[in-house]
Protein backbone atom coordinates (compact mmCIF):
# COMPACT_ATOMS: atom_id res chain seq x y z
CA UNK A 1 0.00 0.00 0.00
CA UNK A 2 1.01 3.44 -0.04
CA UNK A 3 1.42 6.22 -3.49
CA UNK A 4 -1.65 6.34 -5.65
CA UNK A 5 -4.30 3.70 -4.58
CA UNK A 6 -3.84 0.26 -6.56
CA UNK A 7 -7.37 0.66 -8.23
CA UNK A 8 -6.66 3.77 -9.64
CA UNK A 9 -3.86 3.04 -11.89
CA UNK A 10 -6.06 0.46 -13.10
CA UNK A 11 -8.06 3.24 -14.82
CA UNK A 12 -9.80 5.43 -12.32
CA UNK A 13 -8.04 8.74 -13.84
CA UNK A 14 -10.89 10.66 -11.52
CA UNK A 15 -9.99 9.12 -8.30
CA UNK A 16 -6.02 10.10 -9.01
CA UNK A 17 -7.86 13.72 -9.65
CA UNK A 18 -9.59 13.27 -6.44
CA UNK A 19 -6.82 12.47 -4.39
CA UNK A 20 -3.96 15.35 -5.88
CA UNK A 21 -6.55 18.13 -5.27
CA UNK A 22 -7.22 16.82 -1.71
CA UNK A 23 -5.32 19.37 0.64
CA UNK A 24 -3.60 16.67 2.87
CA UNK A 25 0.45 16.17 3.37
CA UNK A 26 2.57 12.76 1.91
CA UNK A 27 0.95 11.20 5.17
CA UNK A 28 -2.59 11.68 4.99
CA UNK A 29 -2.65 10.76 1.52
CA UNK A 30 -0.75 7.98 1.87
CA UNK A 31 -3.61 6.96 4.45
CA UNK A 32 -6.33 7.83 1.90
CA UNK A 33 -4.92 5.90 -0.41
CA UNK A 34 -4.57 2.94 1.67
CA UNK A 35 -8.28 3.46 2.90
CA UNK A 36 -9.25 3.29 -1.14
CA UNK A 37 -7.23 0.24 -1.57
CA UNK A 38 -8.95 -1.53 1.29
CA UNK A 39 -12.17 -0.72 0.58
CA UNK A 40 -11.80 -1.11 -3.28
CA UNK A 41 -10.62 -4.90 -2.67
CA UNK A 42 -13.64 -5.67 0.02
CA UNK A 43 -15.74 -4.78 -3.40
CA UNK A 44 -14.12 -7.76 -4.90
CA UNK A 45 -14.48 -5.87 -7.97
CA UNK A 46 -17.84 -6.88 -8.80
CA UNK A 47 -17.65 -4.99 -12.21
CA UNK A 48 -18.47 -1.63 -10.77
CA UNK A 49 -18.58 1.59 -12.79
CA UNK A 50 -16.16 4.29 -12.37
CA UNK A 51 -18.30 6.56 -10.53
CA UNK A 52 -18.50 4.33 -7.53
CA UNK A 53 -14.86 4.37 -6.93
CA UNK A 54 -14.73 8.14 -7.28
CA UNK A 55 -17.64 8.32 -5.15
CA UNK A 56 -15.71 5.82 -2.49
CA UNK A 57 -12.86 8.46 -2.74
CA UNK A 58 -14.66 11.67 -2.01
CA UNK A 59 -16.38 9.73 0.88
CA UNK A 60 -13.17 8.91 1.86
CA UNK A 61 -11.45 12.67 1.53
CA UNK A 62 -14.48 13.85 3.45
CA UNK A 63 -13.92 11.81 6.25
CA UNK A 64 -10.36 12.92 6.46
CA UNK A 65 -11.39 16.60 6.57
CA UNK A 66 -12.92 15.81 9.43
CA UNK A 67 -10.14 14.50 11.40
CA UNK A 68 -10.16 10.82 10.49
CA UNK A 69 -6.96 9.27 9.12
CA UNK A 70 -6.86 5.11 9.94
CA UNK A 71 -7.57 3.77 6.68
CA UNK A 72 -9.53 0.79 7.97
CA UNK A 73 -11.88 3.32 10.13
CA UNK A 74 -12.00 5.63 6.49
CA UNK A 75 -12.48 2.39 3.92
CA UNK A 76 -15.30 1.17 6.62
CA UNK A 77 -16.99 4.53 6.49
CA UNK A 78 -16.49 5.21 3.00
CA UNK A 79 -18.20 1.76 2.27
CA UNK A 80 -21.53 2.02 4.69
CA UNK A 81 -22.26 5.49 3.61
CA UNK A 82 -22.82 3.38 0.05
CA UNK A 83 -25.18 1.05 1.46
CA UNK A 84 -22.58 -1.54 1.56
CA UNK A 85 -21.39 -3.36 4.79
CA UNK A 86 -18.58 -2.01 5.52
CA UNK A 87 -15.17 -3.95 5.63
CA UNK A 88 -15.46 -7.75 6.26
């Protein structure tokens, strides 16, 4: 883990966008990033569109404005604010 999240160099162009304009330092992001990865694989990609993983990243960066940076705690939140379960 750590850099860009996995799932977006494997074509999510707008979550790289999301992340680079998100006003954090090398740490935060590196937690963001990590909190995309994790929730990203609980999806098992299930053939999801784009959006959802951009969506899943500005739940994400919204949840780290607002003070939280453990990417399990972010990925978990990220997740049931889509109407999934959260992390297994």
């Amino acid at each position: 883990m750590g850099g860009l999240p996995k799932a977006a160099s494997d074509g999510g162009a707008g979550v790289i966008q999301i992340f680079r304009a998100a006003a954090f330092g090398p740490e935060q992001v590196r937690a963001l990033c990590d909190a995309y990865d994790l929730a990203t694989k609980s999806l098992h990609d299930r053939g999801r569109p784009t959006i959802v993983n951009e969506v899943i990243a500005k739940k994400i960066v919204r949840a780290a404005e607002a003070g939280e940076y453990n990417p399990r705690e972010l990925a978990d939140r990220a997740l049931k604010e889509i109407g999934f379960s959260g992390l297994d």
